[in-house]
C-alpha atoms as a PDB file:
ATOM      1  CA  UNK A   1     -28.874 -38.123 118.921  1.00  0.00           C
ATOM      2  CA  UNK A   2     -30.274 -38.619 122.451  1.00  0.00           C
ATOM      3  CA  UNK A   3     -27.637 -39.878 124.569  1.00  0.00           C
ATOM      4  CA  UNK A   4     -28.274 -40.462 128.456  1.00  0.00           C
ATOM      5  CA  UNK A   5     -27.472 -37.768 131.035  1.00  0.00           C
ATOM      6  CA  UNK A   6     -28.094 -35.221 128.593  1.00  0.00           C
ATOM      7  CA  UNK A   7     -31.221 -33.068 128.284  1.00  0.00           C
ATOM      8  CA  UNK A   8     -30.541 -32.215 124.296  1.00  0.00           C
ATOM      9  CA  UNK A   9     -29.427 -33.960 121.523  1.00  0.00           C
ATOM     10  CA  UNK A  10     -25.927 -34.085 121.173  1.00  0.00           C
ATOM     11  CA  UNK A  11     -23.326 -36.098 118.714  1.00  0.00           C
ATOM     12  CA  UNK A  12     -20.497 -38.409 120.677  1.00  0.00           C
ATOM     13  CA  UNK A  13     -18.674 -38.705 117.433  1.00  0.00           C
ATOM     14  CA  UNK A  14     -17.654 -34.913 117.272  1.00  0.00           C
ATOM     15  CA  UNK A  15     -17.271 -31.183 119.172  1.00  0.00           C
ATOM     16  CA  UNK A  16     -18.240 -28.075 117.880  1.00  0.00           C
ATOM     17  CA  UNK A  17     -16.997 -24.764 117.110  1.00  0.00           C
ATOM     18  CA  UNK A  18     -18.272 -21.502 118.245  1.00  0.00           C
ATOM     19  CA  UNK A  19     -16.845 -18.554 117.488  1.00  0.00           C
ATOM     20  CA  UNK A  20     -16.811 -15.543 119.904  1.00  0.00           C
ATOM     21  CA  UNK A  21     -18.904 -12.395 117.766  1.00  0.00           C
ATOM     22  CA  UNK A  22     -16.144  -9.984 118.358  1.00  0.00           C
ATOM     23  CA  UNK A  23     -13.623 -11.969 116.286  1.00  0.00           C
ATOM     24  CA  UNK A  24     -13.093 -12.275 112.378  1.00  0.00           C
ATOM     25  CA  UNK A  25     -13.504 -16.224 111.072  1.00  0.00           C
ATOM     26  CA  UNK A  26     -11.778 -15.642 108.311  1.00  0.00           C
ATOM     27  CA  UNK A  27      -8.799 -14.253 110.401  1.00  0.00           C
ATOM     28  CA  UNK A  28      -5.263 -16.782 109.956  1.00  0.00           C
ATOM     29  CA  UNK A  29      -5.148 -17.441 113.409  1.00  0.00           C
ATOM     30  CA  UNK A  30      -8.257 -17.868 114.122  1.00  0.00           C
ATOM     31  CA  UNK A  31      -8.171 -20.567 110.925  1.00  0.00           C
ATOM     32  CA  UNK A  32      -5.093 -22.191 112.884  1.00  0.00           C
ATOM     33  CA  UNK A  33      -6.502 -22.464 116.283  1.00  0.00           C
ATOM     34  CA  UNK A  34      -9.440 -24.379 114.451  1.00  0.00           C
ATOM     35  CA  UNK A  35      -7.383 -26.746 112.317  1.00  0.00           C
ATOM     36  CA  UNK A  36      -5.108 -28.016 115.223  1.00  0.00           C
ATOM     37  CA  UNK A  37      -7.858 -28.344 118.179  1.00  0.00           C
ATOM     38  CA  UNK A  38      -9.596 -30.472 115.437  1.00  0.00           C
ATOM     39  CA  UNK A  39      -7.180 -32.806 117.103  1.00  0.00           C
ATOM     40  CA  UNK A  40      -9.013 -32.433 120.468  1.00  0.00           C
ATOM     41  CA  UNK A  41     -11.816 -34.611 119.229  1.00  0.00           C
ATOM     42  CA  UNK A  42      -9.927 -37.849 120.111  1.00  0.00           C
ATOM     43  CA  UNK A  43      -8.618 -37.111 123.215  1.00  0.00           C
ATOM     44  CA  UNK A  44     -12.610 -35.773 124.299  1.00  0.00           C
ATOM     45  CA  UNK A  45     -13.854 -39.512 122.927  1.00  0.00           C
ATOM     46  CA  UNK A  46     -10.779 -41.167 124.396  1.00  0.00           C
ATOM     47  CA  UNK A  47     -12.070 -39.288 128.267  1.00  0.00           C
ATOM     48  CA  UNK A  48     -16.212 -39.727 127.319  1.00  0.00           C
ATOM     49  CA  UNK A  49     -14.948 -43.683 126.899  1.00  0.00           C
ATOM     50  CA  UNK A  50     -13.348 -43.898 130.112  1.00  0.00           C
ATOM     51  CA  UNK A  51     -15.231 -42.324 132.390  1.00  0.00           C
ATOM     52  CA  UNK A  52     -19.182 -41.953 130.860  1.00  0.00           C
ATOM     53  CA  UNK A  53     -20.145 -39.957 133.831  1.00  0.00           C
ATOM     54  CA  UNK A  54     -18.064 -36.936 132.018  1.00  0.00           C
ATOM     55  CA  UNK A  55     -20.452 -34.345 130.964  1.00  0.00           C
ATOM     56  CA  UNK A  56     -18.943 -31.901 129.142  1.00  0.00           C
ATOM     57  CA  UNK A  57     -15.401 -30.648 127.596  1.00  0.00           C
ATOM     58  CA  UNK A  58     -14.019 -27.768 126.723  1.00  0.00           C
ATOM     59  CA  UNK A  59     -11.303 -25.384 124.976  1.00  0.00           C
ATOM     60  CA  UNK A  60     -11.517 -22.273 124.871  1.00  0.00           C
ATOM     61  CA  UNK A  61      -8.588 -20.067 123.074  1.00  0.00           C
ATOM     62  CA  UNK A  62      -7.567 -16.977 123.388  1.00  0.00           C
ATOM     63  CA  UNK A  63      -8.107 -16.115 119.366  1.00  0.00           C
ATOM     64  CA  UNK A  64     -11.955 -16.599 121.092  1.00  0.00           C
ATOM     65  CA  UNK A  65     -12.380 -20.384 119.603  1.00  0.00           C
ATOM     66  CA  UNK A  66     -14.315 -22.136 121.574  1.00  0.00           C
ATOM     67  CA  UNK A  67     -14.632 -26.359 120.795  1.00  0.00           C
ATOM     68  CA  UNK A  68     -17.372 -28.718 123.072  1.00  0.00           C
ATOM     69  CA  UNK A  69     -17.383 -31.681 123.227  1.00  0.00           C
ATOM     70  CA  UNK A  70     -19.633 -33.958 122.548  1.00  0.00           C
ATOM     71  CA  UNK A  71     -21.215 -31.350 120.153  1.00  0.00           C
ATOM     72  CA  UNK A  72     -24.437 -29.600 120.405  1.00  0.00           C
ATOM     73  CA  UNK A  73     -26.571 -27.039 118.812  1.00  0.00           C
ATOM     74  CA  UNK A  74     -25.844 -23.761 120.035  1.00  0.00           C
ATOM     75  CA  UNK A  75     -28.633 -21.922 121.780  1.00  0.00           C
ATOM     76  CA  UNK A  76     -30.229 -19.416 119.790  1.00  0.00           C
ATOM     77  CA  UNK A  77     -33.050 -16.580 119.316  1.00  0.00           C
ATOM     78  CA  UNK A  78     -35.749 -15.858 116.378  1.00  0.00           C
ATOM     79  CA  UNK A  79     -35.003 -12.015 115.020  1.00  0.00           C
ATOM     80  CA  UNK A  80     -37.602 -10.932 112.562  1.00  0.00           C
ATOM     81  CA  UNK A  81     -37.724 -14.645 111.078  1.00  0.00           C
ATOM     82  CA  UNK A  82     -33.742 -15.439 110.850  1.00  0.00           C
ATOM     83  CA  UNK A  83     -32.646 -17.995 113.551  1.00  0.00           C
ATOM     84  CA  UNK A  84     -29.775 -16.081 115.628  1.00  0.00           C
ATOM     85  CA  UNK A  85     -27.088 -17.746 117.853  1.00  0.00           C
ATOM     86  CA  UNK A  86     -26.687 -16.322 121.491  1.00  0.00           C
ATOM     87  CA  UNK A  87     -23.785 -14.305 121.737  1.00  0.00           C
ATOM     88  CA  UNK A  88     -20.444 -16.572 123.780  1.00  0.00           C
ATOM     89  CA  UNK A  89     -16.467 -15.331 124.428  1.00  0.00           C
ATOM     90  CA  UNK A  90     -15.229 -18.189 126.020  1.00  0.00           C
ATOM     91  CA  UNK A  91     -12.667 -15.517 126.989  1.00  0.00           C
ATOM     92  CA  UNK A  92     -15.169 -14.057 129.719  1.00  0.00           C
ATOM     93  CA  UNK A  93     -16.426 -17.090 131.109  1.00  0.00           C
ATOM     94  CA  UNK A  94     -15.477 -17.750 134.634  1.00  0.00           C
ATOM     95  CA  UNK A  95     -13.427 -21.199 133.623  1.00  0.00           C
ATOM     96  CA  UNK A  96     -11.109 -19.563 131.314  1.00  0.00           C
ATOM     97  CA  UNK A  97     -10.199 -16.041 133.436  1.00  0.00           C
ATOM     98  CA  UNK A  98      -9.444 -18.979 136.513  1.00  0.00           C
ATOM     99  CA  UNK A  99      -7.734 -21.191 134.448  1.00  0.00           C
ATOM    100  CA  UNK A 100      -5.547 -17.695 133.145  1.00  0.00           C
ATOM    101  CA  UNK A 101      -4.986 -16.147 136.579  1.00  0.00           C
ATOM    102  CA  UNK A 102      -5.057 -19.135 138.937  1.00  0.00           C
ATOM    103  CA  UNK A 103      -1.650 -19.991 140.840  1.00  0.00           C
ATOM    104  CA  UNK A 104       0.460 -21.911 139.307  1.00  0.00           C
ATOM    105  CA  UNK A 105       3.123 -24.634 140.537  1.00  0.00           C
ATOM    106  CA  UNK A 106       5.967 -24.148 138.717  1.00  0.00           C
ATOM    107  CA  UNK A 107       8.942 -26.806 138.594  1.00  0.00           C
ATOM    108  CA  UNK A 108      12.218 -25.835 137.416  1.00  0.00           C
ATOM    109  CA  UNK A 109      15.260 -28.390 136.808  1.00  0.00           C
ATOM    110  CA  UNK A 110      18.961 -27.775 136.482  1.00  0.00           C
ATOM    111  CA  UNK A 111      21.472 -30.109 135.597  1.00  0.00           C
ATOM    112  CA  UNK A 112      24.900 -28.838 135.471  1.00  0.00           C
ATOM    113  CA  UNK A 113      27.221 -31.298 134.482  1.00  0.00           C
END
C-alpha cells in the first residue's frame, strides 16, 4: 500500500525476509533465526506507532537473515525473462560491521555478601 513518507509501496502490518545469496535457506539455523525474529514484527509496529516519523527498521543476523520493517519488495533485475533479486549480506553493510566493532560500555556488578 502507499503509505506517506515513502516513495514505494510498502505493508505496515509486516517485515520481510531477505536472505543473503551466500547462505543455504534450508539450513537449521538459518530456519531458527527466521522463526524467532518473526517476533520482531511487534516491537517494529509498536516503534512505527509511536513515533511515525520512523522510516525504516532493521535486523540483520549473522546466519545472513536480514528482516525490514515495514516490508517492501526487494529490488530486482530482468535476466533473460526471469525477475532476479539484487544480491544483499546484511553482514557487509556498513550498519552491521559498526554495530559489531563499535565500542562498547560495559557494566559489571558484584555483590559479595
Amino acid at each position: 500500500m502507499n503509505v506517506d513518507g515513502f516513495p514505494s509501496p510498502v505493508d505496515t502490518n509486516n517485515s520481510v525476509i531477505k536472505l543473503s545469496n551466500f547462505v543455504d535457506p534450508n539450513s537449521e539455523a538459518v530456519q531458527r533465526v527466521i522463526y524467532f525474529t518473526a517476533a520482531l514484527d511487534a516491537v517494529f509496529i509498536s516503534n512505527y506507532a509511536a513515533d511515525p516519523s520512523l522510516r525504516w527498521q532493521y535486523f540483520g543476523s549473522v546466519e545472513g537473515v536480514h528482516r525490514t520493517y515495514p516490508g517492501k519488495e526487494w529490488t530486482f533485475t530482468w535476466v533473460d525473462g526471469k525477475k532476479v533479486y539484487n544480491k544483499y549480506d546484511p553482514r557487509f553493510r556498513p550498519w552491521y560491521v559498526q554495530a559489531g566493532s563499535g565500542p562498547k560500555n560495559i557494566i559489571l556488578i558484584i555483590d559479595a555478601v
